[in-house]
N, C-alpha and C. Protein backbone atom coordinates (compact mmCIF):
# COMPACT_ATOMS: atom_id res chain seq x y z
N UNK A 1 -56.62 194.40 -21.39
CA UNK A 1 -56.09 195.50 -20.60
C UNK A 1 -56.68 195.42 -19.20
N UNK A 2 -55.92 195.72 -18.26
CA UNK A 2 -56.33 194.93 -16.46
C UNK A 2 -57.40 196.87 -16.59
N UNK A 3 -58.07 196.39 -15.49
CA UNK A 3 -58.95 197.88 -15.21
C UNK A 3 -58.30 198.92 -14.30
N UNK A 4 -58.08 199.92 -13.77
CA UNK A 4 -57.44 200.84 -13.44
C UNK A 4 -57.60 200.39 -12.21
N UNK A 5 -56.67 200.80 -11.28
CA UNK A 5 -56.13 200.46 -9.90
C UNK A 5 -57.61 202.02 -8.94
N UNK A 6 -58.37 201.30 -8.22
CA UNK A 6 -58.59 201.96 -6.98
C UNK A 6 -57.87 203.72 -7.16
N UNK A 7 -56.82 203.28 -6.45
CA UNK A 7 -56.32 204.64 -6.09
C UNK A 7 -56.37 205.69 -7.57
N UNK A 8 -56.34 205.01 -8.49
CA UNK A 8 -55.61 205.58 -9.71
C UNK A 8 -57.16 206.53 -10.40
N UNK A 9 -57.83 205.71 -10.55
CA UNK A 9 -59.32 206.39 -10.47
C UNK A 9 -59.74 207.67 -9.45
N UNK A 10 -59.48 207.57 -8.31
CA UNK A 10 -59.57 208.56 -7.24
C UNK A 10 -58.42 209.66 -7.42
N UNK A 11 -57.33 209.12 -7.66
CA UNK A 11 -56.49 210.02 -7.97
C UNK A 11 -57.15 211.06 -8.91
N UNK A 12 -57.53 209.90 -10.31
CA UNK A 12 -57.67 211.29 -11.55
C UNK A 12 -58.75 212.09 -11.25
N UNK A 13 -59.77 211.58 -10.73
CA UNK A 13 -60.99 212.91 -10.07
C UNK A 13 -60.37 213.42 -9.61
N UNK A 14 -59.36 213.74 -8.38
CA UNK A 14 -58.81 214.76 -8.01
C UNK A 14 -58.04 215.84 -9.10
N UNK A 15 -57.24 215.28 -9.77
CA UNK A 15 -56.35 215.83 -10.64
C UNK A 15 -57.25 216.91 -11.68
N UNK A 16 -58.34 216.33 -12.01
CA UNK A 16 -59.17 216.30 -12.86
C UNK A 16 -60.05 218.07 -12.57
N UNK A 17 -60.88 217.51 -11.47
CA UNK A 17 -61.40 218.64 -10.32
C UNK A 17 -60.04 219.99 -10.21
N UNK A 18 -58.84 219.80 -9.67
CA UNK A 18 -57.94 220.36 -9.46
C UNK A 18 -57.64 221.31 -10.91
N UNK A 19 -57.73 220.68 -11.76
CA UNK A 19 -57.35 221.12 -12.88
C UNK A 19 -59.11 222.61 -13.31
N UNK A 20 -59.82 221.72 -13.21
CA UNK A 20 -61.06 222.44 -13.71
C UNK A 20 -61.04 223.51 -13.01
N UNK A 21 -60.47 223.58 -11.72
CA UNK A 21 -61.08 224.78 -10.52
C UNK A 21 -59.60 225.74 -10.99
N UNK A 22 -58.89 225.67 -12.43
CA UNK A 22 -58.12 226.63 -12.23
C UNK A 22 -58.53 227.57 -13.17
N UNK A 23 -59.51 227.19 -13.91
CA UNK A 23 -60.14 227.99 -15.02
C UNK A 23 -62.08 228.07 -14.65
N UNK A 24 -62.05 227.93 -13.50
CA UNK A 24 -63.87 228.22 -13.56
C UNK A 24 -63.73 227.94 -11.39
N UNK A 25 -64.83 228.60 -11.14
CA UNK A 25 -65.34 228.80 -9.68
C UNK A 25 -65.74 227.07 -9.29
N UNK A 26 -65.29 226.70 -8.17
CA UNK A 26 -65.88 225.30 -8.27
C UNK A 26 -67.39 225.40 -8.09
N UNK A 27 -68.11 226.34 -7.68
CA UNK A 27 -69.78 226.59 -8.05
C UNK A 27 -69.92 226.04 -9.20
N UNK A 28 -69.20 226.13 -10.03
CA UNK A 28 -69.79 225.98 -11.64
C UNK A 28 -68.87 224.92 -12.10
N UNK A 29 -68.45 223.99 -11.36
CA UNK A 29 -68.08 222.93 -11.12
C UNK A 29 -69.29 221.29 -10.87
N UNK A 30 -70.11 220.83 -11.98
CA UNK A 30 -70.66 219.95 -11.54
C UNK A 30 -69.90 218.27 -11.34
N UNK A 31 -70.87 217.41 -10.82
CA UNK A 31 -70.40 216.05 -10.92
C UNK A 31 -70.01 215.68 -11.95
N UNK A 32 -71.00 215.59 -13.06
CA UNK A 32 -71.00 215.42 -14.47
C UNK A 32 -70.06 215.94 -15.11
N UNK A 33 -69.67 216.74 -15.02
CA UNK A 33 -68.79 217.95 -15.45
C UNK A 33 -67.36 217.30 -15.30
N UNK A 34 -66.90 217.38 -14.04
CA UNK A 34 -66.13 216.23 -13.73
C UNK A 34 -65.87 215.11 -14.51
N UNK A 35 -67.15 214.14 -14.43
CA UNK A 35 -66.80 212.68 -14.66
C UNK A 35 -66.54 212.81 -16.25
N UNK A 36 -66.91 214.31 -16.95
CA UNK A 36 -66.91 213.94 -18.43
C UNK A 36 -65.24 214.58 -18.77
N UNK A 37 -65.00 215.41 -17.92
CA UNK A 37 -63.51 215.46 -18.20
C UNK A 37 -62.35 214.50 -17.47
N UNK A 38 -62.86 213.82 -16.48
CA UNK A 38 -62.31 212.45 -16.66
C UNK A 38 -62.22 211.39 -16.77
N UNK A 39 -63.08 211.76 -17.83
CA UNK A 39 -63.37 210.33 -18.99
C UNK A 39 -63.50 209.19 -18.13
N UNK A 40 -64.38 209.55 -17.35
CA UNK A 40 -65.39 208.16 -16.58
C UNK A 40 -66.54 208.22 -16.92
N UNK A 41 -67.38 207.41 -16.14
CA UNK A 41 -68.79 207.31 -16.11
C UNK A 41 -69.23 208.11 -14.82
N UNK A 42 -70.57 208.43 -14.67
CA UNK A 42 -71.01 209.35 -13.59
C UNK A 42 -70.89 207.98 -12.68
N UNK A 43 -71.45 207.13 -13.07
CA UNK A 43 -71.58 205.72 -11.87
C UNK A 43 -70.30 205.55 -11.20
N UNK A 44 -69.14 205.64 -12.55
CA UNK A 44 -67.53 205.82 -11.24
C UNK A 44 -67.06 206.70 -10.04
N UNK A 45 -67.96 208.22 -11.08
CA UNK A 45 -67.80 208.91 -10.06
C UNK A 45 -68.71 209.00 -9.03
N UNK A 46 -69.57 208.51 -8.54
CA UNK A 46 -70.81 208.66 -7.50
C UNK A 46 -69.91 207.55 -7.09
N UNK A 47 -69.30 206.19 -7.10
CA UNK A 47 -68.74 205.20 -6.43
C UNK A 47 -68.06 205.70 -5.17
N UNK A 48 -67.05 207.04 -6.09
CA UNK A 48 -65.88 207.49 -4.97
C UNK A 48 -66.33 208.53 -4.10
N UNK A 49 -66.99 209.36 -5.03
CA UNK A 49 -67.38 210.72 -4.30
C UNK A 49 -68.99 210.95 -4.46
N UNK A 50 -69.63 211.09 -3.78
CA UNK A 50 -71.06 211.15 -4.09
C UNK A 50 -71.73 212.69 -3.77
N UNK A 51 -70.67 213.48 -4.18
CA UNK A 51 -70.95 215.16 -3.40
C UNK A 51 -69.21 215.64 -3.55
N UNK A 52 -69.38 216.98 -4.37
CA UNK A 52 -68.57 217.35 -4.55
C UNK A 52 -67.68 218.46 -3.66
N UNK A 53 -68.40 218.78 -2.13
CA UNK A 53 -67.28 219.00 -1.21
C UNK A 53 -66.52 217.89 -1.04
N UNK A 54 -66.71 216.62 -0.96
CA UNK A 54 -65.98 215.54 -0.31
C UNK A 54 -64.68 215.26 -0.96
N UNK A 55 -64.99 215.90 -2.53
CA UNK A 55 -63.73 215.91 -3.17
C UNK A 55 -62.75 217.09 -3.50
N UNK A 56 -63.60 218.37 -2.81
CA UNK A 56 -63.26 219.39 -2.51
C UNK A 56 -61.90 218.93 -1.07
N UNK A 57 -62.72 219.00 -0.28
CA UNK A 57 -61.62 218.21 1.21
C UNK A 57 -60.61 217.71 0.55
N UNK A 58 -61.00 216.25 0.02
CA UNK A 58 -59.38 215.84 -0.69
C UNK A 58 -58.93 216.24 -1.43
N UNK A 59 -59.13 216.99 -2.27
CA UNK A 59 -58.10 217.71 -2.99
C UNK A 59 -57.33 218.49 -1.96
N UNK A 60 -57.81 219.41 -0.92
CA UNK A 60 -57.55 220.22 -0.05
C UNK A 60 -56.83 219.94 1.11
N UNK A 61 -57.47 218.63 1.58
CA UNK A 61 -55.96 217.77 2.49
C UNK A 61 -55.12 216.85 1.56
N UNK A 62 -54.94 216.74 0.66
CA UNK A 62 -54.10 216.02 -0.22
C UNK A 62 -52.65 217.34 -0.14
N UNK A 63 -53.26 218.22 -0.40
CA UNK A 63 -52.55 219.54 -0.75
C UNK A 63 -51.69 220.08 0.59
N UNK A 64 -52.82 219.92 1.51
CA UNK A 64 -52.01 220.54 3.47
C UNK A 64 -51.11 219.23 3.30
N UNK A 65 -51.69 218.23 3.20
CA UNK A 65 -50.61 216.86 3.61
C UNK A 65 -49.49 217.44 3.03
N UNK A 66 -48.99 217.63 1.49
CA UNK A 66 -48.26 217.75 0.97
C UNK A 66 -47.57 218.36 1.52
N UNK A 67 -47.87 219.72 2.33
CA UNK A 67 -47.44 221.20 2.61
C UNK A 67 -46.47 220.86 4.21
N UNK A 68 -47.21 219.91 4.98
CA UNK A 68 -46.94 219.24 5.74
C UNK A 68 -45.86 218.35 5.78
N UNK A 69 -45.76 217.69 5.14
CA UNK A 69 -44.63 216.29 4.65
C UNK A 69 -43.20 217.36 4.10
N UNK A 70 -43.94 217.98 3.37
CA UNK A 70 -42.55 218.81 2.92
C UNK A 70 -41.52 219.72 4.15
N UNK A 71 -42.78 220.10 4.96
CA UNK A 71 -41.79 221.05 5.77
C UNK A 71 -41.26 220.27 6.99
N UNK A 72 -42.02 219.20 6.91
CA UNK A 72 -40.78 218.28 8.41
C UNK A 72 -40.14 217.61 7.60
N UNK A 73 -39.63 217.16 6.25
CA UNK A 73 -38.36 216.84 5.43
C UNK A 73 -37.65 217.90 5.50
N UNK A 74 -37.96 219.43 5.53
CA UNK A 74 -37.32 220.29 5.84
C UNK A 74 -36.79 220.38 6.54
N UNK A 75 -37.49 221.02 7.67
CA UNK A 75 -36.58 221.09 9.01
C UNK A 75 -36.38 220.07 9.56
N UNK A 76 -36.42 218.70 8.97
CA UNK A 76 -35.33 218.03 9.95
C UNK A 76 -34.47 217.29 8.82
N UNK A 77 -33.93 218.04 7.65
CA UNK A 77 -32.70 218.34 7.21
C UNK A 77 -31.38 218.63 8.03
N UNK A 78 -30.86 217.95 8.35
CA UNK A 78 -29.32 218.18 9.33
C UNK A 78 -28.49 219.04 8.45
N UNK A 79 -28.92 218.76 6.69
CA UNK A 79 -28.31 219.50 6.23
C UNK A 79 -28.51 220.88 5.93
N UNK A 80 -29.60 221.38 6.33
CA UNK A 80 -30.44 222.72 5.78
C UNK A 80 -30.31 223.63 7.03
N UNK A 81 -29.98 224.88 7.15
CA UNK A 81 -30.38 225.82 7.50
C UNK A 81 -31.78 226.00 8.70
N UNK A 82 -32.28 225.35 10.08
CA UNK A 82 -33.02 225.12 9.90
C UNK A 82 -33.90 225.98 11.49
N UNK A 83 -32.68 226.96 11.14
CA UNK A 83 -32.77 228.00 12.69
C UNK A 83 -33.91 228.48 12.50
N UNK A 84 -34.37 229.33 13.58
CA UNK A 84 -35.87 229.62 14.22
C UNK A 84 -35.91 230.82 13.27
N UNK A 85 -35.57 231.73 12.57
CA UNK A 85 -35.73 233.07 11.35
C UNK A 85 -35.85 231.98 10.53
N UNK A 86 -35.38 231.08 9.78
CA UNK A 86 -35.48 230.36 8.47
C UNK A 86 -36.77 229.47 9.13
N UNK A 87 -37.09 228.72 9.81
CA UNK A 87 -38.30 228.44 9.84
C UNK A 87 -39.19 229.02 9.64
N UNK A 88 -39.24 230.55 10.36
CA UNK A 88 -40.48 230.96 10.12
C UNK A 88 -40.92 231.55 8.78
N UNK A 89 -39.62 231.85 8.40
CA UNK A 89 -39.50 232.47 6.92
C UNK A 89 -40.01 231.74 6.10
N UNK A 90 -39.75 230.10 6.40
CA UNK A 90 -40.56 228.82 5.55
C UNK A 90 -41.66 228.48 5.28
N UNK A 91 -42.29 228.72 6.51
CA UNK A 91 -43.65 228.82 6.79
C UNK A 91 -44.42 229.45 6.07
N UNK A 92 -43.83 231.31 6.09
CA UNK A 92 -44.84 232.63 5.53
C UNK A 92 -44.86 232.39 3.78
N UNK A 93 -43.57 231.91 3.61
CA UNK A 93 -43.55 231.98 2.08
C UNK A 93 -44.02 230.66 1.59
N UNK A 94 -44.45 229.86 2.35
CA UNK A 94 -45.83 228.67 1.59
C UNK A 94 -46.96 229.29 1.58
N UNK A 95 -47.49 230.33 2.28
CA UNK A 95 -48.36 231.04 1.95
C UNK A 95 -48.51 231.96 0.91
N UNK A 96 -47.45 232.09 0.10
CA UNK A 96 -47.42 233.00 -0.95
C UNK A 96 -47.24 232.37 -2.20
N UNK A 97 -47.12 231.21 -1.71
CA UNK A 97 -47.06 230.52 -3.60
C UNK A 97 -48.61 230.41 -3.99
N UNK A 98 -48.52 230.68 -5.16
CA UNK A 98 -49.61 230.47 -6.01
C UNK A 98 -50.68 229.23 -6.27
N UNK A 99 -50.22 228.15 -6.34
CA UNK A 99 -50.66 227.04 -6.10
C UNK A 99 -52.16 226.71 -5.39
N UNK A 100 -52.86 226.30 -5.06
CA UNK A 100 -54.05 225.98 -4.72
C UNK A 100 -54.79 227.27 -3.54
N UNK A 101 -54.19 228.97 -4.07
CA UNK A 101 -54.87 229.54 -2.56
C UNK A 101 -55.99 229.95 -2.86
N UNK A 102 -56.43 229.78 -4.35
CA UNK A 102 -58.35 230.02 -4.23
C UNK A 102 -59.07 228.92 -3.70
N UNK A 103 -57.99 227.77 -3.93
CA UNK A 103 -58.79 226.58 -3.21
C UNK A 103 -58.98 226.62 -1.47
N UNK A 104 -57.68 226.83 -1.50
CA UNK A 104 -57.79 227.11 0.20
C UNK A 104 -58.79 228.09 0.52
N UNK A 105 -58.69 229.47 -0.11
CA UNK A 105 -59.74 230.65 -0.18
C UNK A 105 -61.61 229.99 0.13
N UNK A 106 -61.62 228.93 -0.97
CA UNK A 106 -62.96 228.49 -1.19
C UNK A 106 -63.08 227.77 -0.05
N UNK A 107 -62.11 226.35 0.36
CA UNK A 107 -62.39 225.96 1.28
C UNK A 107 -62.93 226.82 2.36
N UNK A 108 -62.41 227.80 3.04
CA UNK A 108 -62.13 228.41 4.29
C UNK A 108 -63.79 229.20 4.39
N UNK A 109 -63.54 229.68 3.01
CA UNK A 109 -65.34 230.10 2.66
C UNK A 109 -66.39 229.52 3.06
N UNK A 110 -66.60 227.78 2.99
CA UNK A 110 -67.26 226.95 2.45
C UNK A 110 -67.40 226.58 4.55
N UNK A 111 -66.36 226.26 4.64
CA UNK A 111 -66.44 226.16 6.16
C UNK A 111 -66.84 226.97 7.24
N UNK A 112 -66.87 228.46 6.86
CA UNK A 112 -67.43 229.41 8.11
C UNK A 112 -68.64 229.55 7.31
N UNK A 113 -69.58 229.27 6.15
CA UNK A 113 -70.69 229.13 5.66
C UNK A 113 -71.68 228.03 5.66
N UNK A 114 -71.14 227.72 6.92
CA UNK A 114 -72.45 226.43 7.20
C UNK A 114 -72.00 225.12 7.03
N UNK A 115 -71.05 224.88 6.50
CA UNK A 115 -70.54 223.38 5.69
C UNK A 115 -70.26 222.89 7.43
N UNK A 116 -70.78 222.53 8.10
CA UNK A 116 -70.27 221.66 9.53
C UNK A 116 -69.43 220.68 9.49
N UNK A 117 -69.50 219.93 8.22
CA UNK A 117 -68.38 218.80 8.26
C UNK A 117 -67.05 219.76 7.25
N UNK A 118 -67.34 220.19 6.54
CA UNK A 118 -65.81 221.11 6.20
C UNK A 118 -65.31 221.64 7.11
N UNK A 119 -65.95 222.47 8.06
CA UNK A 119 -65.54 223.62 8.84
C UNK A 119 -64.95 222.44 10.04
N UNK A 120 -65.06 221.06 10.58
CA UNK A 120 -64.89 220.50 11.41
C UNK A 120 -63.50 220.05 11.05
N UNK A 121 -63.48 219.73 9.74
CA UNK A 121 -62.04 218.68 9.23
C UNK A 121 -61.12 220.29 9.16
N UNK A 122 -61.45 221.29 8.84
CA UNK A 122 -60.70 222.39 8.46
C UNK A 122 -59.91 222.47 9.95
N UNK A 123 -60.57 222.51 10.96
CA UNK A 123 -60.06 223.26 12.20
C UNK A 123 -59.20 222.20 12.33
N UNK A 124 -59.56 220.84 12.69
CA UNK A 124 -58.75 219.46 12.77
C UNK A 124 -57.60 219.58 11.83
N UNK A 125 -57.15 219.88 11.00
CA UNK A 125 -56.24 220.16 9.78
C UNK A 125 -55.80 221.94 10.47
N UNK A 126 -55.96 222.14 11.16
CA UNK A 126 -55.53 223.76 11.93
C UNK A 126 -54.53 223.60 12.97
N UNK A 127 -55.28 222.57 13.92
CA UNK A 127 -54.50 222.10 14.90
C UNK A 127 -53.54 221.05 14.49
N UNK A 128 -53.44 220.41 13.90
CA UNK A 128 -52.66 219.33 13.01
C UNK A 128 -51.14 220.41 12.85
N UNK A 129 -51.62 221.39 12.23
CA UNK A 129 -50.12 222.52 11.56
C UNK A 129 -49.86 223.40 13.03
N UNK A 130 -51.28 223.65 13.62
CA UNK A 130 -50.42 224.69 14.46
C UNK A 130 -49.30 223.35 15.66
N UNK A 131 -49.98 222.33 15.99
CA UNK A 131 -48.98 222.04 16.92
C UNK A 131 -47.62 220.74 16.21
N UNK A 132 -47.29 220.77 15.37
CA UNK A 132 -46.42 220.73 13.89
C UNK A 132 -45.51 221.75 14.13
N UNK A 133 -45.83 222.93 13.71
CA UNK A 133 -44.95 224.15 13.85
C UNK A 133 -44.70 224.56 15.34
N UNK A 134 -45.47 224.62 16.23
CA UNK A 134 -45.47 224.55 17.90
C UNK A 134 -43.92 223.97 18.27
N UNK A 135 -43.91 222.48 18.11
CA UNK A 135 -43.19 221.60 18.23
C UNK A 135 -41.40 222.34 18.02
N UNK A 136 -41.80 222.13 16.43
CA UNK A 136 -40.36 222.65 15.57
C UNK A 136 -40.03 224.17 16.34
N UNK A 137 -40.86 225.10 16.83
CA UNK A 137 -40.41 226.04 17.22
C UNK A 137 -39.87 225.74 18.62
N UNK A 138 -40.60 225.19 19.47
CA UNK A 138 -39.95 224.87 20.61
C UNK A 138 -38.63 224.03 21.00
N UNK A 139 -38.79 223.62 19.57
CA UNK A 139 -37.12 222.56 19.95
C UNK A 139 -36.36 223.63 19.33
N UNK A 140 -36.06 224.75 19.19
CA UNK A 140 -35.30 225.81 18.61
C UNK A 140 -35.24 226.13 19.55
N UNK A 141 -36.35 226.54 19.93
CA UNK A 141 -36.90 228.15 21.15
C UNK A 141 -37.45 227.60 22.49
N UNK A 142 -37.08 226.67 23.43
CA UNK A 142 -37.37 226.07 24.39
C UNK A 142 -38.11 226.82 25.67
N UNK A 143 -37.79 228.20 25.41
CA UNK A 143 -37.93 229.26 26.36
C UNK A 143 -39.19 230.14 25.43
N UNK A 144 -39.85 229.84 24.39
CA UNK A 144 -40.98 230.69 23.78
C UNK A 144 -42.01 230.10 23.95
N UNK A 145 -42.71 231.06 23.36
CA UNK A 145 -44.30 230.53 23.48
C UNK A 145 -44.97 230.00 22.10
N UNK A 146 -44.76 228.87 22.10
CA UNK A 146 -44.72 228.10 20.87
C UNK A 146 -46.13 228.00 20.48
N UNK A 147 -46.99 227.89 21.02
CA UNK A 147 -48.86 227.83 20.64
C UNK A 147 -48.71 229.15 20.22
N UNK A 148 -48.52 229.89 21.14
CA UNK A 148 -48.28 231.88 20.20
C UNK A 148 -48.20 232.22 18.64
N UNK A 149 -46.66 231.64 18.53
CA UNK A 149 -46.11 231.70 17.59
C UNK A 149 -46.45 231.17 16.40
N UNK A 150 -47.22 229.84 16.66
CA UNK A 150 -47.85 229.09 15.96
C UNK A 150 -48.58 229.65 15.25
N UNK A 151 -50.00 230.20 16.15
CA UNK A 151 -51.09 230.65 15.95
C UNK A 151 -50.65 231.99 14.87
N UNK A 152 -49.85 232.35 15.54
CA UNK A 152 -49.26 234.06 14.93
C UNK A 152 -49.20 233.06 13.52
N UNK A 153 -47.98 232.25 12.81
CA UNK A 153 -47.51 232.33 11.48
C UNK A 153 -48.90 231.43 10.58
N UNK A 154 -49.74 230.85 11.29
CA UNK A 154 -50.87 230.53 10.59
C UNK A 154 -51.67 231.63 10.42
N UNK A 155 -52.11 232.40 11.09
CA UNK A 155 -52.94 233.49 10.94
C UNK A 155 -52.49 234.76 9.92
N UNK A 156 -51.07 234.38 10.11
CA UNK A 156 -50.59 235.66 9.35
C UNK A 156 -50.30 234.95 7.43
N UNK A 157 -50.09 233.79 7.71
CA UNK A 157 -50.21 232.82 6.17
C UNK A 157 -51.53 233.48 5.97
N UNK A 158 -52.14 233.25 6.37
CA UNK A 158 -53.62 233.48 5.81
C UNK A 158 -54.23 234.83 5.21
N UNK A 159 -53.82 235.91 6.09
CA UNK A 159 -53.64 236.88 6.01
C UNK A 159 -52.69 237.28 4.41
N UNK A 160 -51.45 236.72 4.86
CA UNK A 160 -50.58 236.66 3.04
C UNK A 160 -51.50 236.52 1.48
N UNK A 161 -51.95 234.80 1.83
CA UNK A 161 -53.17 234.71 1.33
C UNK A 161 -53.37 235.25 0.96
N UNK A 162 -54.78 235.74 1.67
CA UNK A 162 -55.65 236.79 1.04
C UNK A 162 -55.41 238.01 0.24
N UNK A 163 -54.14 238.31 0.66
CA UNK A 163 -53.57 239.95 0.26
C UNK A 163 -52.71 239.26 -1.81
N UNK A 164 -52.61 238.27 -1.64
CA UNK A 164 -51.66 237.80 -2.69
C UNK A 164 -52.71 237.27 -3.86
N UNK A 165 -53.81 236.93 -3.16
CA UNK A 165 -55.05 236.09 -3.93
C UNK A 165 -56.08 237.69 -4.60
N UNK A 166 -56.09 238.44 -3.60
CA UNK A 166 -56.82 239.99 -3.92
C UNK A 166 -55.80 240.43 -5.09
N UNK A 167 -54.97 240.00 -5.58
CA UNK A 167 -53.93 240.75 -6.12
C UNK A 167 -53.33 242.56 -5.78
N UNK A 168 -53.53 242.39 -4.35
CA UNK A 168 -53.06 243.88 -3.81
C UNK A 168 -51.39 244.31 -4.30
N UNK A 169 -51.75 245.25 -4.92
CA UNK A 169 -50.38 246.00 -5.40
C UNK A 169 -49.66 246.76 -4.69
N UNK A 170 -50.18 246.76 -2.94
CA UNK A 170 -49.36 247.71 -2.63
C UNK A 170 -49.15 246.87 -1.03
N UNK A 171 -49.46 245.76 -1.42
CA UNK A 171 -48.91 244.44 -0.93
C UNK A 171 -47.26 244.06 -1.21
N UNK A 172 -46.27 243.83 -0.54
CA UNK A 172 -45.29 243.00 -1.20
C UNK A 172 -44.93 242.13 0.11
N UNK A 173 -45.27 240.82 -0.56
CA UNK A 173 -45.09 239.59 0.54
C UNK A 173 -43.62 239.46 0.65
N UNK A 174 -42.69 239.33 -0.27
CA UNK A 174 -41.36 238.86 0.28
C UNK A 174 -40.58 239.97 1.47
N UNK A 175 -40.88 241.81 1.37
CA UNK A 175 -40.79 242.67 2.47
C UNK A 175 -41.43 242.41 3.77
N UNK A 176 -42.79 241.80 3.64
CA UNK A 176 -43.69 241.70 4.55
C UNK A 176 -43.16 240.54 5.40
N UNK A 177 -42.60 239.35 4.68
CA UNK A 177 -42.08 237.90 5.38
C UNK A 177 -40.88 238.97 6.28
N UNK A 178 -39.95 239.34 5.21
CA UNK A 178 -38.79 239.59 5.85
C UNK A 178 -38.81 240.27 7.31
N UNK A 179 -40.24 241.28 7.41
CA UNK A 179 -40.11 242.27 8.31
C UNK A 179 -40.11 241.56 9.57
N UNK A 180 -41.66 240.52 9.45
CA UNK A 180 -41.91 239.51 10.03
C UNK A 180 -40.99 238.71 10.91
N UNK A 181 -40.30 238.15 10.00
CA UNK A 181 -39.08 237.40 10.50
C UNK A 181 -38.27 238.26 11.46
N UNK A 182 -37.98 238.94 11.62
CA UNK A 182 -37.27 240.12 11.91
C UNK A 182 -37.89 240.53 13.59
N UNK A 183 -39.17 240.55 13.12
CA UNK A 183 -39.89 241.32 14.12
C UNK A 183 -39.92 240.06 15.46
N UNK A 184 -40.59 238.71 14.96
CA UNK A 184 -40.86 237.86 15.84
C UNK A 184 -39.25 237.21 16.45
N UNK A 185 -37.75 237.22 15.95
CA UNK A 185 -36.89 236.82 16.16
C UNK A 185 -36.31 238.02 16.83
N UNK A 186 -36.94 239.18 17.60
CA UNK A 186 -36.03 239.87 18.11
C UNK A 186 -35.59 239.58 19.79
């Protein structure tokens, strides 16, 4: 049997990690812990990752990449819908899926708490989306203020976030997008 491919190993620590952090705090997340639920050796895993922010990050830009890739297949769909209200509408409601936002939560934690190299790749991965969305808004909106706007639907994702991750009940994100949309397209 040939030995597992590079990537394929790195992959499953991620998957692996990803999976663990949906049933326990990654605090209580060790190396070991890890390497024994994916059925490696600690020596494989110290190879790839030797510190478990580092695999925190990739899981975490694996995830923005994703978030990223998807929404410029989006909007530059010729076939999709891809006016300046449906963009932004696109935007707010990736902030409301369920999917990795304690991770993001933890990240964001982990970075205004001293982590200097998290908090460095985080902002770099900030500016990456805000001038991403900048862009796409300005080729809509040629006449707006596209860093604004930017800044506005990241800050206000985040904001979603938090309110969706708190489980606030007197929260409702799909009213809140809509109003949104509404408000910034007038």
């Amino acid at each position: 049997m040939a030995a597992p491919l590079k990537n394929n190993i790195k992959e499953k620590i991620l998957v692996t990690t990803a999976t663990l952090m949906q049933n326990k705090s990654f605090n209580d997340i060790s190396l070991a812990g890890i390497a024994r639920a994916a059925e490696i050796s600690k020596g494989t895993l110290y190879y790839y990752y030797n510190n478990k922010e580092d695999i925190l990050f990739d899981i975490t830009d694996n995830y923005l990449s994703k978030l990223s890739d998807d929404f410029i297949s989006w909007v530059e769909n010729k076939e999709k819908d891809t006016s300046i209200s449906r963009l932004i509408r696109y935007v707010l409601e990736r902030s409301s899926a369920k999917d990795f936002g304690s991770l993001r939560l933890y990240l964001a934690g982990a970075a205004v708490s001293g982590n200097e190299t998290l908090r460095q790749k985080y902002i770099e991965r900030y500016h990456y989306f805000k001038n991403t969305i900048r862009d796409k808004i300005i080729e809509r909106c040629p006449d707006s203020d596209g860093d604004y706007i930017s800044w506005l639907l990241l800050t206000t994702m985040d904001g979603i976030l938090i309110q969706n991750q708190l489980g606030n009940t007197e929260f409702d994100s799909k009213d809140f997008i809509e109003k949104t949309v509404l408000l910034i397209t007038k």
